[in-house]
Protein backbone atom coordinates (compact mmCIF):
# COMPACT_ATOMS: atom_id res chain seq x y z
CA UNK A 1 -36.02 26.15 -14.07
CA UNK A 2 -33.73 25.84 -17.24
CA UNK A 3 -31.34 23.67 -16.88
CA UNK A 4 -27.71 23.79 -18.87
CA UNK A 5 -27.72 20.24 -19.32
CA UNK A 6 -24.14 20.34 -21.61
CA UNK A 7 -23.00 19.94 -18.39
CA UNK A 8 -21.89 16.74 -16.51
CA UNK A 9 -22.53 18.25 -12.74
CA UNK A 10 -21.71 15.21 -11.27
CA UNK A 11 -18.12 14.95 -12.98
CA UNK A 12 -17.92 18.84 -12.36
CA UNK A 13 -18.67 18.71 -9.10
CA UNK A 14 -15.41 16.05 -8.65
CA UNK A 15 -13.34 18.13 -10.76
CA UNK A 16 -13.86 21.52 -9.50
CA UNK A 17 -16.36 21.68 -6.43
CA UNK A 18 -15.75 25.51 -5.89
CA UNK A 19 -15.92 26.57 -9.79
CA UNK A 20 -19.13 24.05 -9.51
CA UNK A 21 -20.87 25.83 -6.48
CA UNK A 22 -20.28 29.45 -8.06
CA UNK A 23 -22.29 28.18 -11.33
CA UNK A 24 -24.84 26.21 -9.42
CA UNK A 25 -25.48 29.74 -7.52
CA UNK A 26 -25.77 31.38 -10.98
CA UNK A 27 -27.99 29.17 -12.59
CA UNK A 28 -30.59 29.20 -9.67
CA UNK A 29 -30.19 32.84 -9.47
CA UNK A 30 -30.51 33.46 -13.79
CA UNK A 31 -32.94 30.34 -14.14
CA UNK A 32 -35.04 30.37 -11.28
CA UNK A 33 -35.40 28.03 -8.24
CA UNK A 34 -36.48 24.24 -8.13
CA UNK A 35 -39.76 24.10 -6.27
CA UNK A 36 -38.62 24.36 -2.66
CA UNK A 37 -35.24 25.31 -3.15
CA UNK A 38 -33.85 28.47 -0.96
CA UNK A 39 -31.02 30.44 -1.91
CA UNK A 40 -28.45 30.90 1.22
CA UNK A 41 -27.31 34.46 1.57
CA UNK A 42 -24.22 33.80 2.95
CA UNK A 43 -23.36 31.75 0.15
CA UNK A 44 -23.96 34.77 -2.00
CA UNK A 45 -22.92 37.08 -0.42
CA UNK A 46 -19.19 34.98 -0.53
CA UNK A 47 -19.88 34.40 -3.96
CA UNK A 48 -20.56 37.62 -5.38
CA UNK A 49 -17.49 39.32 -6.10
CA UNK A 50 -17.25 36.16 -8.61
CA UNK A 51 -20.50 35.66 -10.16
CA UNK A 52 -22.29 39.14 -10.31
CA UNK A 53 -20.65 39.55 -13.43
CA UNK A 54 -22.17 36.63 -15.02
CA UNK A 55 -25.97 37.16 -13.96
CA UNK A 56 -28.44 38.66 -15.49
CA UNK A 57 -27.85 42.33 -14.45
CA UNK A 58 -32.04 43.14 -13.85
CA UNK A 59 -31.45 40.04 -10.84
CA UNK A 60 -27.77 41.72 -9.75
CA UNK A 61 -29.39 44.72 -8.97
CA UNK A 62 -32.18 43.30 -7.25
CA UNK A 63 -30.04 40.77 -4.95
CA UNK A 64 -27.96 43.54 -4.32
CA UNK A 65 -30.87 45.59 -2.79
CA UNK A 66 -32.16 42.48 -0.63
CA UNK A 67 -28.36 41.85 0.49
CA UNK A 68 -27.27 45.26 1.50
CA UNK A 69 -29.97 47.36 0.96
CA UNK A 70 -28.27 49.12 -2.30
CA UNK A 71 -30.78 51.40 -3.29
CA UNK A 72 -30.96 49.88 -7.61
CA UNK A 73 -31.31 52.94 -9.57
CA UNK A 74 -34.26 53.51 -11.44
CA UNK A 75 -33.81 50.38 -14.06
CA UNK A 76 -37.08 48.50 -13.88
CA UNK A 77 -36.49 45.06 -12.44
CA UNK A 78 -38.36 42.15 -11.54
CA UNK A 79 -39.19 41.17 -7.86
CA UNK A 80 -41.55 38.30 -8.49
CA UNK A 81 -38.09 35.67 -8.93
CA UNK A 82 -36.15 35.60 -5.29
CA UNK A 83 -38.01 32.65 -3.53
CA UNK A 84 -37.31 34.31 0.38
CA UNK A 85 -38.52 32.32 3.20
């Protein structure tokens, strides 16, 4: 994936674990997914009254069809991103 490497994750992460976990979720979900890496629906489900803002709004629309089965309306979007197991 890209990474955003201004940032220090590890001081972050010390600083501010929950404002770190909300733009961890966002970067795997805007950058892509490390080889192997899952994301965990709960997780985004919690998160998403916070981040769905700030992602790309092609990948809102599709997590929000694979999370609640929100029909996306008829914006072109693409599927070949979410890593599901």
């Amino acid at each position: 994936g890209m990474w955003n490497w201004s940032v220090d994750e590890k001081a972050f992460k010390k600083r501010d674990p929950e404002g770190y976990r909300l733009w961890r979720l966002e970067q795997l979900i805007n950058y892509g997914l490390e080889e192997g890496e899952k994301l965990n629906e709960e997780e985004v489900k919690r998160a998403w009254p916070r981040i769905k803002d700030r992602l790309d709004p092609h990948k809102a629309v599709y997590l929000e069809y694979i999370l609640w089965g929100k029909r996306p309306s008829s914006r072109q979007f693409s599927e070949n991103f979410w890593n599901l197991s």
